[in-house]
C-alpha atoms as a PDB file:
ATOM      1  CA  UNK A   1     -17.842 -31.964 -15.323  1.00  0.00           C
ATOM      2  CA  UNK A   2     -21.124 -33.802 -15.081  1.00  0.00           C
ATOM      3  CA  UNK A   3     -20.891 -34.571 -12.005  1.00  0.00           C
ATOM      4  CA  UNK A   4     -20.043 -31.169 -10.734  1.00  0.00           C
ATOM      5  CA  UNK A   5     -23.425 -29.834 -13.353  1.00  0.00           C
ATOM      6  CA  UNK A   6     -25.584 -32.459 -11.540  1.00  0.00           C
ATOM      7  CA  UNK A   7     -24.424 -31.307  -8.260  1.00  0.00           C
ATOM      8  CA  UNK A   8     -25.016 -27.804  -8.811  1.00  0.00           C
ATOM      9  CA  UNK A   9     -28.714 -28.582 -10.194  1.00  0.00           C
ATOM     10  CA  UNK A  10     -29.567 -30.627  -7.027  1.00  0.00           C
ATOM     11  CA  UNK A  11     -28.146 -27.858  -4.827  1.00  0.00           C
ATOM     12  CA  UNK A  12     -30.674 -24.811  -6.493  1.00  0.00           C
ATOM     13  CA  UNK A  13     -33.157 -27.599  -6.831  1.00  0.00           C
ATOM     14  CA  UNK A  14     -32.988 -28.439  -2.954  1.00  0.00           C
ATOM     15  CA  UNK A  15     -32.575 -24.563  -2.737  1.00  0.00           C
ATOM     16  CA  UNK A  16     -36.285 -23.424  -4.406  1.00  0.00           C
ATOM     17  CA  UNK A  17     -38.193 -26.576  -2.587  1.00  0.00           C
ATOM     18  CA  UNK A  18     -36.786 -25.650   0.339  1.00  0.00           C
ATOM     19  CA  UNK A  19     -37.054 -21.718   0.267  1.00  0.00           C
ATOM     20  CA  UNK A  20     -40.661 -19.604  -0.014  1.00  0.00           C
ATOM     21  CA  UNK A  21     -40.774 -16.672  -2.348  1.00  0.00           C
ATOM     22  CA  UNK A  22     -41.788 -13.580  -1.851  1.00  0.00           C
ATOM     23  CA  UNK A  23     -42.663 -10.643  -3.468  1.00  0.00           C
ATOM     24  CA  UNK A  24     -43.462 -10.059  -7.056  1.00  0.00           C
ATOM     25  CA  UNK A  25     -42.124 -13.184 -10.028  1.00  0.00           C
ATOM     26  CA  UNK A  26     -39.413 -10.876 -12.161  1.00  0.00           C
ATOM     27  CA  UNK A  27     -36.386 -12.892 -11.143  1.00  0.00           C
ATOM     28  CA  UNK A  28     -34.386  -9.517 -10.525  1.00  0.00           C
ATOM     29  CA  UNK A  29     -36.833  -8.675  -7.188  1.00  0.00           C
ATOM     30  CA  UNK A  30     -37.763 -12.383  -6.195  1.00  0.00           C
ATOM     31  CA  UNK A  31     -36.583 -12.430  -2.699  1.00  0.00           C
ATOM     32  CA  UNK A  32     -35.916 -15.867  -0.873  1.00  0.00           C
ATOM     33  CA  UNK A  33     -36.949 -16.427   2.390  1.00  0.00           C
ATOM     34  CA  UNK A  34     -34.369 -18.799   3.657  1.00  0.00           C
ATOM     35  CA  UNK A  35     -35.865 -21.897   5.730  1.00  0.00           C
ATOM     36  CA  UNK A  36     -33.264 -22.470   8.965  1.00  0.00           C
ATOM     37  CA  UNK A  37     -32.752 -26.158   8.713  1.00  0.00           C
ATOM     38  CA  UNK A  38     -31.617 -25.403   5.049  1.00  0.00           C
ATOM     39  CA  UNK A  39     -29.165 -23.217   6.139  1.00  0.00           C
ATOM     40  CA  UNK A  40     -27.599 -25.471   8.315  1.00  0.00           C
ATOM     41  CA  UNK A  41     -27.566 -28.214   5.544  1.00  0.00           C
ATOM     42  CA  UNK A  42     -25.694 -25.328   3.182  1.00  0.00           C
ATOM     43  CA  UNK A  43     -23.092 -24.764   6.413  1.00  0.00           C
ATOM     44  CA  UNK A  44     -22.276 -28.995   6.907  1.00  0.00           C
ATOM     45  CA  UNK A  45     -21.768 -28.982   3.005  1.00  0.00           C
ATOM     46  CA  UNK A  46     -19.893 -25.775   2.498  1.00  0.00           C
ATOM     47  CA  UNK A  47     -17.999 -26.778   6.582  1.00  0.00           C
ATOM     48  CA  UNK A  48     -18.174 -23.000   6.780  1.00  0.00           C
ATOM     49  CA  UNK A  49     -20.894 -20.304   8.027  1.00  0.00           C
ATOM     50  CA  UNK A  50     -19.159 -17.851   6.259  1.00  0.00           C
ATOM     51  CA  UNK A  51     -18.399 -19.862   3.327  1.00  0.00           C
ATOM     52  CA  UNK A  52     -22.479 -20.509   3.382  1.00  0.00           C
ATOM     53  CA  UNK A  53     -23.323 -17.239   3.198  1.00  0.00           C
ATOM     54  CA  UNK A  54     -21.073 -16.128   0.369  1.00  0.00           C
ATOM     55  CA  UNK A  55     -22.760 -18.774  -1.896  1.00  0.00           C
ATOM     56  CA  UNK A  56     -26.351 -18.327  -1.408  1.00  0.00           C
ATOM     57  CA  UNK A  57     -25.732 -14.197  -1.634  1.00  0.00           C
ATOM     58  CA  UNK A  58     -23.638 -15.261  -4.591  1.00  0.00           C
ATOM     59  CA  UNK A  59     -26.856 -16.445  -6.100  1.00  0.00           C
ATOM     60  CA  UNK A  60     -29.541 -14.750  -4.305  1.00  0.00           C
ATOM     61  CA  UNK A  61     -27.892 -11.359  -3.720  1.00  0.00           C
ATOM     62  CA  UNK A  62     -31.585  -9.114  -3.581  1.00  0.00           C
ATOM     63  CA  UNK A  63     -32.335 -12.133  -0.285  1.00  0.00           C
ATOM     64  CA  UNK A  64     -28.626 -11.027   1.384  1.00  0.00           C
ATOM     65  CA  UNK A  65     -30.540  -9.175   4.128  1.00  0.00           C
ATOM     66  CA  UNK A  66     -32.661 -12.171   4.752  1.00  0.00           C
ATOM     67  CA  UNK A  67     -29.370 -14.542   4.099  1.00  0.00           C
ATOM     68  CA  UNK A  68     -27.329 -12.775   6.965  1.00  0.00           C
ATOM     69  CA  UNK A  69     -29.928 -12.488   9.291  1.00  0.00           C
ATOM     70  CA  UNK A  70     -30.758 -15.982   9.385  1.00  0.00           C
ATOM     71  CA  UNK A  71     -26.980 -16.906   9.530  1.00  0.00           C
ATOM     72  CA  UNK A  72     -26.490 -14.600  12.867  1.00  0.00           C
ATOM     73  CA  UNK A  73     -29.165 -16.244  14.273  1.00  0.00           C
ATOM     74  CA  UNK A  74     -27.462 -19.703  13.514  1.00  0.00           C
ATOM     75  CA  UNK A  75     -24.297 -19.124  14.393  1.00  0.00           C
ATOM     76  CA  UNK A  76     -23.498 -15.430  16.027  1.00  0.00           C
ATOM     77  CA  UNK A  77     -20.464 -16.800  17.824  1.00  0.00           C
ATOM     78  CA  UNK A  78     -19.397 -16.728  13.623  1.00  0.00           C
ATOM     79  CA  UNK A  79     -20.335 -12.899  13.443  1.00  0.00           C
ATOM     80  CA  UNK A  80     -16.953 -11.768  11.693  1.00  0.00           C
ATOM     81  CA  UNK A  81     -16.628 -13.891   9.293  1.00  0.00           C
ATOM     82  CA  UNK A  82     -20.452 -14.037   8.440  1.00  0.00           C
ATOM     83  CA  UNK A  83     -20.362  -9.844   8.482  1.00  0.00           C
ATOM     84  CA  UNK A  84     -16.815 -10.412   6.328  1.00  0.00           C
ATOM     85  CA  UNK A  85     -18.112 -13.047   3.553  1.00  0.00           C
ATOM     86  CA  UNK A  86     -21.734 -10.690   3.326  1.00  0.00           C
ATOM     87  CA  UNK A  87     -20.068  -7.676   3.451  1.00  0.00           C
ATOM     88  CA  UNK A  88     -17.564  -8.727   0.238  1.00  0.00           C
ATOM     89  CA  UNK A  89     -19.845 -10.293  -1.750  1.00  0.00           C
ATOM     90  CA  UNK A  90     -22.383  -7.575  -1.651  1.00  0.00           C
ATOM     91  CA  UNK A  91     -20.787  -4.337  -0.883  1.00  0.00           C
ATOM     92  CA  UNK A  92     -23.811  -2.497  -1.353  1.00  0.00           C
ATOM     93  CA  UNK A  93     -25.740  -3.818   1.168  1.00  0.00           C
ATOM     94  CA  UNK A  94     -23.032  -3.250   3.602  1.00  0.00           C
ATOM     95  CA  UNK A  95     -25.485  -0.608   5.759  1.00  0.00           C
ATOM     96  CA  UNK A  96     -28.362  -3.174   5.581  1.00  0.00           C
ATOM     97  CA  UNK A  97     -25.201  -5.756   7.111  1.00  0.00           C
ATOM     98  CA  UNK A  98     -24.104  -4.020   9.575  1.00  0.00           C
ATOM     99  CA  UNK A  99     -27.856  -2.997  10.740  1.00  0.00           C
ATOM    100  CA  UNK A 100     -29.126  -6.363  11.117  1.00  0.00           C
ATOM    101  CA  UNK A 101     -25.868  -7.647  13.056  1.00  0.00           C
ATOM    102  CA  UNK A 102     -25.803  -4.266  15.516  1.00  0.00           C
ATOM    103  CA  UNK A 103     -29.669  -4.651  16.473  1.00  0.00           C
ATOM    104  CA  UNK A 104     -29.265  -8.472  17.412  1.00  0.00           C
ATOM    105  CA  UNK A 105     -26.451  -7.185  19.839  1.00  0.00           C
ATOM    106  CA  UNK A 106     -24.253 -10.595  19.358  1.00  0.00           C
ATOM    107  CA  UNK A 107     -21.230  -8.694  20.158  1.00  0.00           C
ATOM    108  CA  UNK A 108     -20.586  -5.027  20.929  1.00  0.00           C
ATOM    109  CA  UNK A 109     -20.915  -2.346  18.253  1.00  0.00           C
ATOM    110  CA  UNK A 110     -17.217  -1.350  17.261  1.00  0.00           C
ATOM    111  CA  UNK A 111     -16.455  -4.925  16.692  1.00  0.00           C
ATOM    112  CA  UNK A 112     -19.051  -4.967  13.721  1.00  0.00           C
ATOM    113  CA  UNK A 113     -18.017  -1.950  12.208  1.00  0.00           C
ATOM    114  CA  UNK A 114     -14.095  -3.322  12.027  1.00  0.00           C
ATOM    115  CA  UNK A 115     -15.411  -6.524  10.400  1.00  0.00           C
ATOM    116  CA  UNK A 116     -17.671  -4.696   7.756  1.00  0.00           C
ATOM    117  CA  UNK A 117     -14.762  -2.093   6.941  1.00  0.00           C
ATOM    118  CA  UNK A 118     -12.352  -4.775   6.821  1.00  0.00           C
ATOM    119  CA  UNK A 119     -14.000  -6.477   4.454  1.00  0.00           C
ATOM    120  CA  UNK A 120     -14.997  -3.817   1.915  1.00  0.00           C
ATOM    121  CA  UNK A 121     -12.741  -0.460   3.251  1.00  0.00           C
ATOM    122  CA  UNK A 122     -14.292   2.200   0.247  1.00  0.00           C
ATOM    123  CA  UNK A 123     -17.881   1.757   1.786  1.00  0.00           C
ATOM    124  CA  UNK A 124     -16.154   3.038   5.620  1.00  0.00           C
ATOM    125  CA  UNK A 125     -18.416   5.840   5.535  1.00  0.00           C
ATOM    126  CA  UNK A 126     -21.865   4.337   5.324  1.00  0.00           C
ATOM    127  CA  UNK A 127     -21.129   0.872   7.321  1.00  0.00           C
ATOM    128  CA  UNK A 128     -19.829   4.251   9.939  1.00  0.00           C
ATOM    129  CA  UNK A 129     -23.501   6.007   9.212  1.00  0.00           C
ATOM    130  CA  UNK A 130     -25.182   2.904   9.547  1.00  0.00           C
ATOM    131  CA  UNK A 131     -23.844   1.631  13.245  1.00  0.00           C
ATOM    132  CA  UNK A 132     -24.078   4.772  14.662  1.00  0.00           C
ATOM    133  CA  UNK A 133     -28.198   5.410  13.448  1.00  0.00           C
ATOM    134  CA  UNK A 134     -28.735   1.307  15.074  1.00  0.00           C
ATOM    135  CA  UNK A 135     -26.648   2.362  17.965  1.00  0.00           C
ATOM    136  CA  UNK A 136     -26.882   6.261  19.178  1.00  0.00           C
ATOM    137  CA  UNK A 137     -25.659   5.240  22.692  1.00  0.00           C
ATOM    138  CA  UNK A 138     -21.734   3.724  20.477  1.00  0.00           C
ATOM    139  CA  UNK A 139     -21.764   6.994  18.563  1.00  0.00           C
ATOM    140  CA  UNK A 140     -18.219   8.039  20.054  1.00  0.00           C
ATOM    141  CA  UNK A 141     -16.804   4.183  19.869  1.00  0.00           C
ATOM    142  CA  UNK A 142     -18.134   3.416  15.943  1.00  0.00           C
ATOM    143  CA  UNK A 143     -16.318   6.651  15.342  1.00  0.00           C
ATOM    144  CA  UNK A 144     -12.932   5.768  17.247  1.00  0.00           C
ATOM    145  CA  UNK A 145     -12.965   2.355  15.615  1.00  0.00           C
ATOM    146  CA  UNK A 146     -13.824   3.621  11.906  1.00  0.00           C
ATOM    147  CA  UNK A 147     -11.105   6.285  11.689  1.00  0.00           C
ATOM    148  CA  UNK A 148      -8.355   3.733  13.856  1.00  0.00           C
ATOM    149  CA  UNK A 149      -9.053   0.962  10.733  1.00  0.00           C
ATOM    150  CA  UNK A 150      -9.331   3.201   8.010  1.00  0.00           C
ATOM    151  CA  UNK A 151      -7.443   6.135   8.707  1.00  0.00           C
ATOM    152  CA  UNK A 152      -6.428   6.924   5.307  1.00  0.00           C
ATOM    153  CA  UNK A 153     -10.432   7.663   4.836  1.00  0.00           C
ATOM    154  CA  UNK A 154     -10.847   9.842   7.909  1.00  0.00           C
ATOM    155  CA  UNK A 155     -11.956  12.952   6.120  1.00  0.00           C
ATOM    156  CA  UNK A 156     -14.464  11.330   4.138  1.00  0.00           C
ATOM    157  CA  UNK A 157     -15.537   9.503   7.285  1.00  0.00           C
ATOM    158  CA  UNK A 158     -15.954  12.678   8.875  1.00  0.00           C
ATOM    159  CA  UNK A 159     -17.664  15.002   6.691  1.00  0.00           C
ATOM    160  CA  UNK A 160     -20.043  11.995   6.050  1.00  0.00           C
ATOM    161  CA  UNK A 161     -21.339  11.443   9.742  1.00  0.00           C
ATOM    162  CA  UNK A 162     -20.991  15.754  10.025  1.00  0.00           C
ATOM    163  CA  UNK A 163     -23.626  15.725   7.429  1.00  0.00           C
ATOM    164  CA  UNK A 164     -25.603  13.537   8.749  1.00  0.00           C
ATOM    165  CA  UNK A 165     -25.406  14.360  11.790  1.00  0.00           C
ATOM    166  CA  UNK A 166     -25.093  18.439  11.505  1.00  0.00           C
ATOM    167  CA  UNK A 167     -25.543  19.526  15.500  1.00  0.00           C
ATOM    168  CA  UNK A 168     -22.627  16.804  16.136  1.00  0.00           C
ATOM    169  CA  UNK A 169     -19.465  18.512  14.660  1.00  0.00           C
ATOM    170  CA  UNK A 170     -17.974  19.307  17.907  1.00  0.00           C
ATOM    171  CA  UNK A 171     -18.181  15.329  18.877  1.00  0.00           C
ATOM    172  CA  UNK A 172     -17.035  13.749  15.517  1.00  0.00           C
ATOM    173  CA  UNK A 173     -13.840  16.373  15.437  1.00  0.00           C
ATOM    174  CA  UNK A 174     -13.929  15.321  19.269  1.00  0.00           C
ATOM    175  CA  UNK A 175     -13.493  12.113  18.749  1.00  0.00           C
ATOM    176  CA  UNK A 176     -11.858  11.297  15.279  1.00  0.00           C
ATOM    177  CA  UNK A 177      -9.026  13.749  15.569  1.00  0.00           C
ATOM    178  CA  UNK A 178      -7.379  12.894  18.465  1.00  0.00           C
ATOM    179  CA  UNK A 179      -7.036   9.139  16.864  1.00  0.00           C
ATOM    180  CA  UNK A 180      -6.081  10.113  13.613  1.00  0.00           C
ATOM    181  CA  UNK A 181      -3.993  13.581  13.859  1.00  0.00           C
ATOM    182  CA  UNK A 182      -1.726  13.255  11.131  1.00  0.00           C
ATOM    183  CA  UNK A 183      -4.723  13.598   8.867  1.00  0.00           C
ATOM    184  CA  UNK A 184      -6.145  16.855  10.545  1.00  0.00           C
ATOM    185  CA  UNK A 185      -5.279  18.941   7.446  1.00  0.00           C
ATOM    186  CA  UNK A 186      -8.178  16.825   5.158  1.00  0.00           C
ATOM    187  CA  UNK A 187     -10.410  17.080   7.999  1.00  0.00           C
ATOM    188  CA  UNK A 188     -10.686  20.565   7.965  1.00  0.00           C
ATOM    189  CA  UNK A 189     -10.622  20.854   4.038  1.00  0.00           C
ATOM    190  CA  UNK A 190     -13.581  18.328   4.128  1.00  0.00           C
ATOM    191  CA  UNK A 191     -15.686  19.761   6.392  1.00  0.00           C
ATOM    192  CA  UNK A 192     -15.031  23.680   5.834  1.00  0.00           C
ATOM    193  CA  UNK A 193     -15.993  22.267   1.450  1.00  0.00           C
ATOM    194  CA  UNK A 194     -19.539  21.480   3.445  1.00  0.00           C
ATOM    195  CA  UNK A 195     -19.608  23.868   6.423  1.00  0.00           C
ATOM    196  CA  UNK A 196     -17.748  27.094   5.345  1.00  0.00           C
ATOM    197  CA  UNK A 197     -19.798  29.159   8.447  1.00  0.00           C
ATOM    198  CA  UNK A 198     -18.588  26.479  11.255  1.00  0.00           C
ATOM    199  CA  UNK A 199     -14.867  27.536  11.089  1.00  0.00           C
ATOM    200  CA  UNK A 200     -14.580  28.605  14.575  1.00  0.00           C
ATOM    201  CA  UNK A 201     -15.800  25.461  15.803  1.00  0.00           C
ATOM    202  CA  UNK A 202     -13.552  23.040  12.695  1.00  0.00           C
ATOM    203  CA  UNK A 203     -10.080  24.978  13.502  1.00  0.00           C
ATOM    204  CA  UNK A 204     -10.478  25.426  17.563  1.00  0.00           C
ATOM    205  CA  UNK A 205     -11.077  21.785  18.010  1.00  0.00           C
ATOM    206  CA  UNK A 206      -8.621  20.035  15.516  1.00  0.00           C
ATOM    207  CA  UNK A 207      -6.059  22.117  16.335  1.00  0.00           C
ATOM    208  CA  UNK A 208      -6.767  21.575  19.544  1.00  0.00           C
ATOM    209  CA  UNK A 209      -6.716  17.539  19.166  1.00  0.00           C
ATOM    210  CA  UNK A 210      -3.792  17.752  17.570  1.00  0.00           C
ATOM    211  CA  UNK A 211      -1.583  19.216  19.982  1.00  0.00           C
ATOM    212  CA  UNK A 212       0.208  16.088  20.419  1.00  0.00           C
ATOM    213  CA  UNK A 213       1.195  16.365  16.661  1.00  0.00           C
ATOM    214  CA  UNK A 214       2.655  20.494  16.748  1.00  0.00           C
ATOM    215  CA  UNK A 215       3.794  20.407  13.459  1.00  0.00           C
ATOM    216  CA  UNK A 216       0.401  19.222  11.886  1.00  0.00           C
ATOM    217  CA  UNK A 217      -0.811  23.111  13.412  1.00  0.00           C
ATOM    218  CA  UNK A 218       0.746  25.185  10.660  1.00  0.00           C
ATOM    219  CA  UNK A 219      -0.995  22.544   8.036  1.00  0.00           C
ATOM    220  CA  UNK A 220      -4.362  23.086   9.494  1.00  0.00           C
ATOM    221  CA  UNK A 221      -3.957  26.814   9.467  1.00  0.00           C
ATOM    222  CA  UNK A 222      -2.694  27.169   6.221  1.00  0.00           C
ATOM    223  CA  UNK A 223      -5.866  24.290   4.945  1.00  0.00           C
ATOM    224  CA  UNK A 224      -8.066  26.556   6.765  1.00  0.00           C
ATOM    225  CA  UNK A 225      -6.858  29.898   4.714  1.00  0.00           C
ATOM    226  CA  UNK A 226      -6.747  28.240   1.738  1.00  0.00           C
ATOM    227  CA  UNK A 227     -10.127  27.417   2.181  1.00  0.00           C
ATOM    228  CA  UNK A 228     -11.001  30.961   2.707  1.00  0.00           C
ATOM    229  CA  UNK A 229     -11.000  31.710   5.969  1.00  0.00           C
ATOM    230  CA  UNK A 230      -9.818  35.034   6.907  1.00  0.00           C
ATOM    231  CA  UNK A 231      -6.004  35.128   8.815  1.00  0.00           C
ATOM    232  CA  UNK A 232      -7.709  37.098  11.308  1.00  0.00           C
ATOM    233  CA  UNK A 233     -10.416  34.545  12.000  1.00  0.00           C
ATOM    234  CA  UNK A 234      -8.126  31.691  11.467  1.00  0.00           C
ATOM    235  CA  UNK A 235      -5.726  33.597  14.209  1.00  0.00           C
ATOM    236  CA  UNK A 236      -8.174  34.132  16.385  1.00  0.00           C
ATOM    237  CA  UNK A 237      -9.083  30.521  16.520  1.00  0.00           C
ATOM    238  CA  UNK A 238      -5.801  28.587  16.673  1.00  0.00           C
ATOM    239  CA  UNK A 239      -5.309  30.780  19.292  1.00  0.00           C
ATOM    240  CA  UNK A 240      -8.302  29.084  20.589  1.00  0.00           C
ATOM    241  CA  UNK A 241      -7.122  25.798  20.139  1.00  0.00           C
ATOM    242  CA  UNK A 242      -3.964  26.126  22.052  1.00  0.00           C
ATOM    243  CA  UNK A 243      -1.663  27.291  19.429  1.00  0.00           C
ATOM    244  CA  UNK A 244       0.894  28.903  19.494  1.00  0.00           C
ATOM    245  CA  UNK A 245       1.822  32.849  18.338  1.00  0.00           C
ATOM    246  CA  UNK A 246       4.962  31.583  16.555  1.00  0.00           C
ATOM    247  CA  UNK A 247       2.872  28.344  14.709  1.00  0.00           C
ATOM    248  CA  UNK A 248      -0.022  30.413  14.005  1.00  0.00           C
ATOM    249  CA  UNK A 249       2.621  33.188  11.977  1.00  0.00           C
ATOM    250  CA  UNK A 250       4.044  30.196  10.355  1.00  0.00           C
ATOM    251  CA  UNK A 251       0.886  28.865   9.233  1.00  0.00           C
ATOM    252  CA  UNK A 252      -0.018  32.303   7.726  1.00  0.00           C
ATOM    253  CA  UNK A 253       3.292  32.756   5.825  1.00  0.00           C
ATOM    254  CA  UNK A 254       3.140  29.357   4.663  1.00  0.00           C
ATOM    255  CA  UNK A 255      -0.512  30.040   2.897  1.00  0.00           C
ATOM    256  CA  UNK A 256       0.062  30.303  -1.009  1.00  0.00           C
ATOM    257  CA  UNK A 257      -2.990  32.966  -1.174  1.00  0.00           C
ATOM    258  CA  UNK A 258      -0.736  35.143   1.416  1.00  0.00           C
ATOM    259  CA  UNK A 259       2.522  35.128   0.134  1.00  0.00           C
ATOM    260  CA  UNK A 260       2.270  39.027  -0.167  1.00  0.00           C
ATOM    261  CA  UNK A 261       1.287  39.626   3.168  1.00  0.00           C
ATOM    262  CA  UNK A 262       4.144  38.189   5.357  1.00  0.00           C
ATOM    263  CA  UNK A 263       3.763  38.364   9.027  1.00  0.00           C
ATOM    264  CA  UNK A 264       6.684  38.854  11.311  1.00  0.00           C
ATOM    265  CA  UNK A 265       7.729  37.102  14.332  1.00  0.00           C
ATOM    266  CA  UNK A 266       8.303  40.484  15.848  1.00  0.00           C
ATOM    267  CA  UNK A 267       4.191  40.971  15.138  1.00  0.00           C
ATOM    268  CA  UNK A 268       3.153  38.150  18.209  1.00  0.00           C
ATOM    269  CA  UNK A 269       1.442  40.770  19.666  1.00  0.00           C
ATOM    270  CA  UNK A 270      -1.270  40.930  16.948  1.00  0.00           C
ATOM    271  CA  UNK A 271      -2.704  37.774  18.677  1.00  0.00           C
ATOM    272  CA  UNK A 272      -3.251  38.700  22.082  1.00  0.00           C
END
């Protein structure tokens, strides 16, 4: 017990001689400026980069920025499990993370974004926000790989990036539907709960993408209507999308706000 006390003393004493501070003195916004040779010292005692990294953001979690920028620099061939030990200890800087590892271009772009989600999954959506404002040029591949390793978030991945990036809907349904099809239901309730006057646009194109998955149609038709989208509008574009007359009537009898207004199969020609 003494031993391991005397240890840890020497190791935060070695830590502030060997670190400058900067910024203001309240301990809760002192941020460490971490000296390279001391790194390396921390990664021959710890036999780990990533092990490293957890225990100085352990202790200095306002410096984790500072922490994982040094350590990339070190050691980049260590990205994922420097981007995985950062990521998990301090969730919330996961944007700052993923930044600072994207900019130094160590590896390419997707494989960031699959080590930060890995490591904390719930924060999918801003590591996702985050790649794709340090890399414009990977916006299509940060959204293939986010919605591929988290799928089970796709909706909230999409009507994140939609909001941030408005003038792109036709490129995230583009390119996260087609991956994730099954889920093409929650897409569309997520982004017509944000962007109720882009239905056209939200129906045409995941129906469209998910033409390999027919009976996900009448679910996105019947998402759509419950969302308040007229049948004749949501007709008009499934119809767009490449559905079908007979999935489109199914979609509309299958609404629970049209239950009294049951369309026929002998009515296909209301679609032409």
């Amino acid at each position: 017990m003494v031993n391991t006390l005397f240890k840890t003393s020497l190791i935060c004493s070695c830590l502030i001689y060997s670190m400058g501070v900067t910024g203001n003195t309240d301990s809760n916004s002192e941020t460490w400026k971490i000296d390279n040779e001391f790194f390396k010292k921390q990664v021959k005692q710890t036999m780990s980069p990533g092990r490293a990294v957890r225990s100085l953001i352990s202790h200095y979690p306002q410096s984790t920025a500072g922490i994982v920028d040094v350590a990339l620099d070190l050691y980049p061939t260590d990205y994922k499990e420097i981007i995985h030990s950062a990521v998990s200890t301090q969730p919330s800087s996961a944007e700052d993370i993923v930044s600072i590892a994207v900019k130094k271009g160590i590896t390419k772009c997707e494989s960031i974004v699959m080590a930060a989600i890995k490591a904390e999954p719930s924060y999918v959506s801003f590591v996702t926000s985050a790649a794709a404002h340090a890399s414009p040029d990977d916006f299509n591949d940060i959204l293939r790989v986010a919605v591929i390793t988290e799928p089970d978030s796709a909706d909230k991945i999409v009507q994140h990036m939609a909001s941030s990036y408005p003038d792109k809907i036709v490129e995230i349904l583009s390119n996260t539907v087609q991956y994730v099809p099954l889920v093409g239901e929650y897409i569309v309730d997520a982004l017509l709960a944000v962007f109720p006057n882009k239905a056209e646009e939200v129906v045409s194109i995941t129906v469209r993408e998910s033409l390999a998955e027919r009976e996900q149609i009448e679910k996105i038709i019947v998402t759509a209507i419950n969302a308040g989208v007229t049948v004749d509008d949501v007709s008009k574009f499934a119809l767009m999308g490449g559905a079908t007359n007979a999935e489109i009537i199914a979609g509309i009898n299958a609404a629970p706000t049209n239950t009294n207004k049951k369309i026929s199969t002998s009515d296909d020609d209301l679609f032409y």
